[in-house]
Protein backbone atom coordinates (compact mmCIF):
# COMPACT_ATOMS: atom_id res chain seq x y z
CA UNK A 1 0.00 0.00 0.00
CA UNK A 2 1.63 2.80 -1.59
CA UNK A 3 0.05 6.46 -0.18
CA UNK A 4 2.31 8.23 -2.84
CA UNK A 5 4.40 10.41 -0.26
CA UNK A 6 7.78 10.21 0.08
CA UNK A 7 9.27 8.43 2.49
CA UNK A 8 10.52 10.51 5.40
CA UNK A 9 14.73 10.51 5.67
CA UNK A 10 16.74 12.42 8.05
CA UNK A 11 20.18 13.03 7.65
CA UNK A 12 23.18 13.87 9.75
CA UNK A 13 26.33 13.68 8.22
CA UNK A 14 27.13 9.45 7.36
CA UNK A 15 23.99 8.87 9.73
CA UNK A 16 20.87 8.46 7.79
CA UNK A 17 17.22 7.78 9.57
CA UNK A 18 14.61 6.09 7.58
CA UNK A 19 11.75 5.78 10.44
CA UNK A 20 9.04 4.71 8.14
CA UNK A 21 11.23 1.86 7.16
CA UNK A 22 12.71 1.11 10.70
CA UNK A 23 15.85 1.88 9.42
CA UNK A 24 19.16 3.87 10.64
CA UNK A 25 22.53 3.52 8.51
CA UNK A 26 25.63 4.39 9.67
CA UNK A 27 28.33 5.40 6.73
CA UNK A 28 25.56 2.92 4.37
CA UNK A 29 25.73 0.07 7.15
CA UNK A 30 22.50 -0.86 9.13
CA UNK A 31 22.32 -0.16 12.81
CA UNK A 32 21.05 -2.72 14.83
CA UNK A 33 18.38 -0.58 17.00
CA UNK A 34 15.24 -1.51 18.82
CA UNK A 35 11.59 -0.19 17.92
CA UNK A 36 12.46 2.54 20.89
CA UNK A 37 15.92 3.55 20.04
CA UNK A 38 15.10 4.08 16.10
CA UNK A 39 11.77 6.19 17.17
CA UNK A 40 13.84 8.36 20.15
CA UNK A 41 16.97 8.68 17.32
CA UNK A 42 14.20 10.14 14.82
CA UNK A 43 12.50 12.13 17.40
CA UNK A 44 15.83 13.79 18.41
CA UNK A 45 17.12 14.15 14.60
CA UNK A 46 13.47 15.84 13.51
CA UNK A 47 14.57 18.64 16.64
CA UNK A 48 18.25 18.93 15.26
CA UNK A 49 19.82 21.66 16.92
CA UNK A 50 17.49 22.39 19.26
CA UNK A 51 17.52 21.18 22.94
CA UNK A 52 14.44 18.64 23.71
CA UNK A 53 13.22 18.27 27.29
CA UNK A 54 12.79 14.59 28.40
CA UNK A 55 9.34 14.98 28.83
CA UNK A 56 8.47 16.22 25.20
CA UNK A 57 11.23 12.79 24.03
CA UNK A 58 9.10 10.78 26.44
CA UNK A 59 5.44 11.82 25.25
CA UNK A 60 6.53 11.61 21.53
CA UNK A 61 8.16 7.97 21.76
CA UNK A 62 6.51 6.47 24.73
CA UNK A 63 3.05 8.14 24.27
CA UNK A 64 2.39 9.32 27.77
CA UNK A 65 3.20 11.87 30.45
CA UNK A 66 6.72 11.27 31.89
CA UNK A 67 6.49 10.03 35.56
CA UNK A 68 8.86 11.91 37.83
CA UNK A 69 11.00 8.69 38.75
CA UNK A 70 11.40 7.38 35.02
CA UNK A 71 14.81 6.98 33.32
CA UNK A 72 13.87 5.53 30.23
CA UNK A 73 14.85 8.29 28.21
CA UNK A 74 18.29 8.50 30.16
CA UNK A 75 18.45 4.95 29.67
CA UNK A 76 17.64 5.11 25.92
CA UNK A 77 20.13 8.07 25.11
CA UNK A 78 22.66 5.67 26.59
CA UNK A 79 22.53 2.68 24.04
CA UNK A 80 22.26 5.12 21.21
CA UNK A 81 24.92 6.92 22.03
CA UNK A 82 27.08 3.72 22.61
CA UNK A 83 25.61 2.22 19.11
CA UNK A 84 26.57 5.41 16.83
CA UNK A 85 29.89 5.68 19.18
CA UNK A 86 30.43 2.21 17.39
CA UNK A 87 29.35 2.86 14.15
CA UNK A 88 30.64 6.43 14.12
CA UNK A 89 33.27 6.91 16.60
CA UNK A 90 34.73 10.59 15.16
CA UNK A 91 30.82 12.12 15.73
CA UNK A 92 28.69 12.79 18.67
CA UNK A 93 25.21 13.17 17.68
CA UNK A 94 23.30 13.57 21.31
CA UNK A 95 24.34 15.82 23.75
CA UNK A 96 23.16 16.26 27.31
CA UNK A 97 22.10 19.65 28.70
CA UNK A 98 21.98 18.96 32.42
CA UNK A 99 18.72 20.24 33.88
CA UNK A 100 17.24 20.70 30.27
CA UNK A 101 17.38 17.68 28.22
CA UNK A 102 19.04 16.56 24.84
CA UNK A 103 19.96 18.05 21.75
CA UNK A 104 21.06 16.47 18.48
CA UNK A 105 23.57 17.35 16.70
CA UNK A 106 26.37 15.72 14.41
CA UNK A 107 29.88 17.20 15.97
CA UNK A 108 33.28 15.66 16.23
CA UNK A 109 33.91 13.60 19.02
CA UNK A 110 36.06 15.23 21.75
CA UNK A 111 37.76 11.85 22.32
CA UNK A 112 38.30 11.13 18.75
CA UNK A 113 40.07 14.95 18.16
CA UNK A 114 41.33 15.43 21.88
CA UNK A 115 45.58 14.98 21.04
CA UNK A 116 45.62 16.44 17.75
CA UNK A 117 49.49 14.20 17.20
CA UNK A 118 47.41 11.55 14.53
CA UNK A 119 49.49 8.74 16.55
């Protein structure tokens, strides 16, 4: 069932998001990401640049009100970060803003650029 729109793809550098295909590549390779993880990634990469509270992540990808005690998000920011950190170990696409939430955004990874020697 073909509606005739095109498909949805966001991209961020080698990082392309193809949520309506439950898809995320990495430099043309597949990620490996859960329902969650691909839906939070997409929610984050729709908001690029901008700083997303957890409770807006939360009610987009989880459907409900955020309860004061849940981590999920937290917890969900973690594996993607560790999966792209894999795939793309030079970027950092999500970055924490303590008190505030996350932003995406495709920047060089301090740890990849820190010594500047190319040993």
């Amino acid at each position: 069932m073909h509606t005739g729109e095109q498909a949805e793809v966001l991209k961020a550098g080698e990082l392309e998001i193809r949520p309506m295909e439950h898809l995320a590549r990495a430099r043309g390779r597949a990620l490996s990401l859960s329902v969650r993880e691909l839906e939070l990634l997409a929610a984050l990469a729709r908001r690029e640049g901008r700083i997303v509270p957890r409770e807006e992540l939360y009610e987009t990808v989880w459907g409900m009100p955020l309860r004061a005690s849940d981590r999920s998000v937290d917890v969900y920011v973690h594996k993607l970060r560790t999966k792209l950190a894999a795939a793309l170990p030079e970027w950092g696409f999500i970055h924490t803003h303590f008190g505030f939430g996350y932003r995406f955004q495709p920047e060089p990874s301090h740890l990849f650029h820190s010594s500047g020697t190319g040993r």
